[in-house]
C-alpha atoms as a PDB file:
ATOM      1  CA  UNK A   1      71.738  90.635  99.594  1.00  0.00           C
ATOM      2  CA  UNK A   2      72.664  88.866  96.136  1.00  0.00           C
ATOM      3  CA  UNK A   3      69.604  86.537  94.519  1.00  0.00           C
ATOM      4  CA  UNK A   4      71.909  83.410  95.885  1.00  0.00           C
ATOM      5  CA  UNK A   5      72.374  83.990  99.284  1.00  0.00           C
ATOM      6  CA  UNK A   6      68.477  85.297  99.177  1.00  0.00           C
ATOM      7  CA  UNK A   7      67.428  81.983  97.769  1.00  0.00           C
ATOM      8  CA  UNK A   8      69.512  80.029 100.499  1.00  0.00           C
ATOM      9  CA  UNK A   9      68.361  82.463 103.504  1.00  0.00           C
ATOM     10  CA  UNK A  10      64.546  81.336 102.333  1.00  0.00           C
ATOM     11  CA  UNK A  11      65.110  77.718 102.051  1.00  0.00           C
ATOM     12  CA  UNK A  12      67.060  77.955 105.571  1.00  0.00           C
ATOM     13  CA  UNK A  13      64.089  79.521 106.955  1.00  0.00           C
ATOM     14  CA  UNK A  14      61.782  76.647 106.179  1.00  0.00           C
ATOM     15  CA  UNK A  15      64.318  74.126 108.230  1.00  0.00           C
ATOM     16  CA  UNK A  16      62.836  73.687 111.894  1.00  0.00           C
ATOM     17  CA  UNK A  17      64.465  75.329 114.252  1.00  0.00           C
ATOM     18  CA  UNK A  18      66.953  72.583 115.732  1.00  0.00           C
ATOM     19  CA  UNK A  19      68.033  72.442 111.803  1.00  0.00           C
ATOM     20  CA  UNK A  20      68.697  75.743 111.711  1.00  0.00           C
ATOM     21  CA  UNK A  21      70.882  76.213 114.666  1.00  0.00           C
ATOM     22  CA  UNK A  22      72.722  72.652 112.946  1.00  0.00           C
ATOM     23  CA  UNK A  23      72.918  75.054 109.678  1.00  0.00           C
ATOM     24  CA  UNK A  24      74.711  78.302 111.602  1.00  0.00           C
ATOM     25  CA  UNK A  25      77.367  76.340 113.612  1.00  0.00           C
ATOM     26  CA  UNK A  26      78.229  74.125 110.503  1.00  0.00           C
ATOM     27  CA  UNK A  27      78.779  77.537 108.734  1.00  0.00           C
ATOM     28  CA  UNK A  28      80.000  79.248 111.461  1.00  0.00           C
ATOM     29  CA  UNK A  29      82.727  76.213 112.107  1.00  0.00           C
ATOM     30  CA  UNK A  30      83.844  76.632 108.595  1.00  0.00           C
ATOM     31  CA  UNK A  31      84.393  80.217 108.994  1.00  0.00           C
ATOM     32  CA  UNK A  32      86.410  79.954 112.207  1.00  0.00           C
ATOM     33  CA  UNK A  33      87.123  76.599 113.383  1.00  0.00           C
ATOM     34  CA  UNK A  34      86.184  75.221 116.912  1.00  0.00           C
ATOM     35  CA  UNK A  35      88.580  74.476 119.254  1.00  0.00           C
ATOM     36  CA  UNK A  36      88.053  71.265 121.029  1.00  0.00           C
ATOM     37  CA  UNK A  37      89.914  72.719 124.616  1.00  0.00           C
ATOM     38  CA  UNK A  38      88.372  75.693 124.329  1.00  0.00           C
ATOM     39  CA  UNK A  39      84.940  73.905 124.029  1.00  0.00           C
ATOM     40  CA  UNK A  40      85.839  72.075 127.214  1.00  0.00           C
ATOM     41  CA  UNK A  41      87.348  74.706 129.263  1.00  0.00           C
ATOM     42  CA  UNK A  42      84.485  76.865 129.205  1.00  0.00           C
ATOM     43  CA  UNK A  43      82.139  73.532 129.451  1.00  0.00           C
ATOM     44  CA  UNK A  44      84.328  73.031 132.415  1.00  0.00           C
ATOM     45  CA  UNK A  45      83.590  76.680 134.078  1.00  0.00           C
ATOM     46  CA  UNK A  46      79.928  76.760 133.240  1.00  0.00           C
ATOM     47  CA  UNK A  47      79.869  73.601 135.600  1.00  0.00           C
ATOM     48  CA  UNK A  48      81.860  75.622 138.335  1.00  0.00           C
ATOM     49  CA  UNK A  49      79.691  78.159 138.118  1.00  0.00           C
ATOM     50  CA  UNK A  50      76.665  77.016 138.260  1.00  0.00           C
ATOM     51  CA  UNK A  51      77.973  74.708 141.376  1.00  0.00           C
ATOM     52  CA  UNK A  52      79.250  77.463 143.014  1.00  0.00           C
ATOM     53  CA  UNK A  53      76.000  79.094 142.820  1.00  0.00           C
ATOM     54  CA  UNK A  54      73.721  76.043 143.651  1.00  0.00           C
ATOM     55  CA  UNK A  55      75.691  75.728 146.765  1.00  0.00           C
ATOM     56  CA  UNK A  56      75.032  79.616 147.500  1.00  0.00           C
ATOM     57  CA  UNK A  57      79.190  80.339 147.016  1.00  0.00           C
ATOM     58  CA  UNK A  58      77.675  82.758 144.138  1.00  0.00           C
ATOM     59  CA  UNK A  59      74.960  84.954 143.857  1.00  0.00           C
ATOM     60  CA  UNK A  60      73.001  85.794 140.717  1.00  0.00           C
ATOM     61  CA  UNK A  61      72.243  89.543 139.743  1.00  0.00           C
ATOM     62  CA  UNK A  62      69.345  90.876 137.323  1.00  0.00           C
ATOM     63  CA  UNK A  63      70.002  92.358 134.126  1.00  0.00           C
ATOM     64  CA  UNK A  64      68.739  95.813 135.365  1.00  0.00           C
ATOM     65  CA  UNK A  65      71.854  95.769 138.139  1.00  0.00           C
ATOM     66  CA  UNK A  66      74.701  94.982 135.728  1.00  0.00           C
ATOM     67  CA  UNK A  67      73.773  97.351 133.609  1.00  0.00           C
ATOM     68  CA  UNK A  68      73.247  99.984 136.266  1.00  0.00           C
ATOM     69  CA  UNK A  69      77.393  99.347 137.164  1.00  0.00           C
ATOM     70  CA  UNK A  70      78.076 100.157 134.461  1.00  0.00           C
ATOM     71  CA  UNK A  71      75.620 103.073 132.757  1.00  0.00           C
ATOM     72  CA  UNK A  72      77.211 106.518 133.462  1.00  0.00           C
ATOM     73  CA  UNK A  73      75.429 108.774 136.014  1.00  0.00           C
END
């Protein structure tokens, strides 16, 4: 890590943490822009799924079981 990018990292690190997360997606958007649908289409499943599991339509699995699929034997 160049001096520069040190000295930035170090005064990031003194923002609070809602700052901080302001900081990454501003950088992050200039790296690879958002798209706005995109945004919305996965706002829109996040809403399905949580509905469909607040209604029971969908159950929820722990961390150990998915990655017990998928570990080899």
């Amino acid at each position: 890590m160049n001096a520069k990018i040190k000295a930035l990292s170090e005064q990031a690190r003194r923002l609070s943490p809602e700052e901080r997360i302001e900081l990454i997606e501003d950088l992050l958007g200039s790296i690879e822009p958002v798209d706005p649908e995109i945004d919305r289409l996965w706002a829109e499943e996040a809403r399905d799924r949580l509905a469909a599991f607040l209604s029971g339509e969908m159950t929820a699995r722990t961390l150990q079981e998915i990655v017990q699929k998928y570990q080899k034997p």
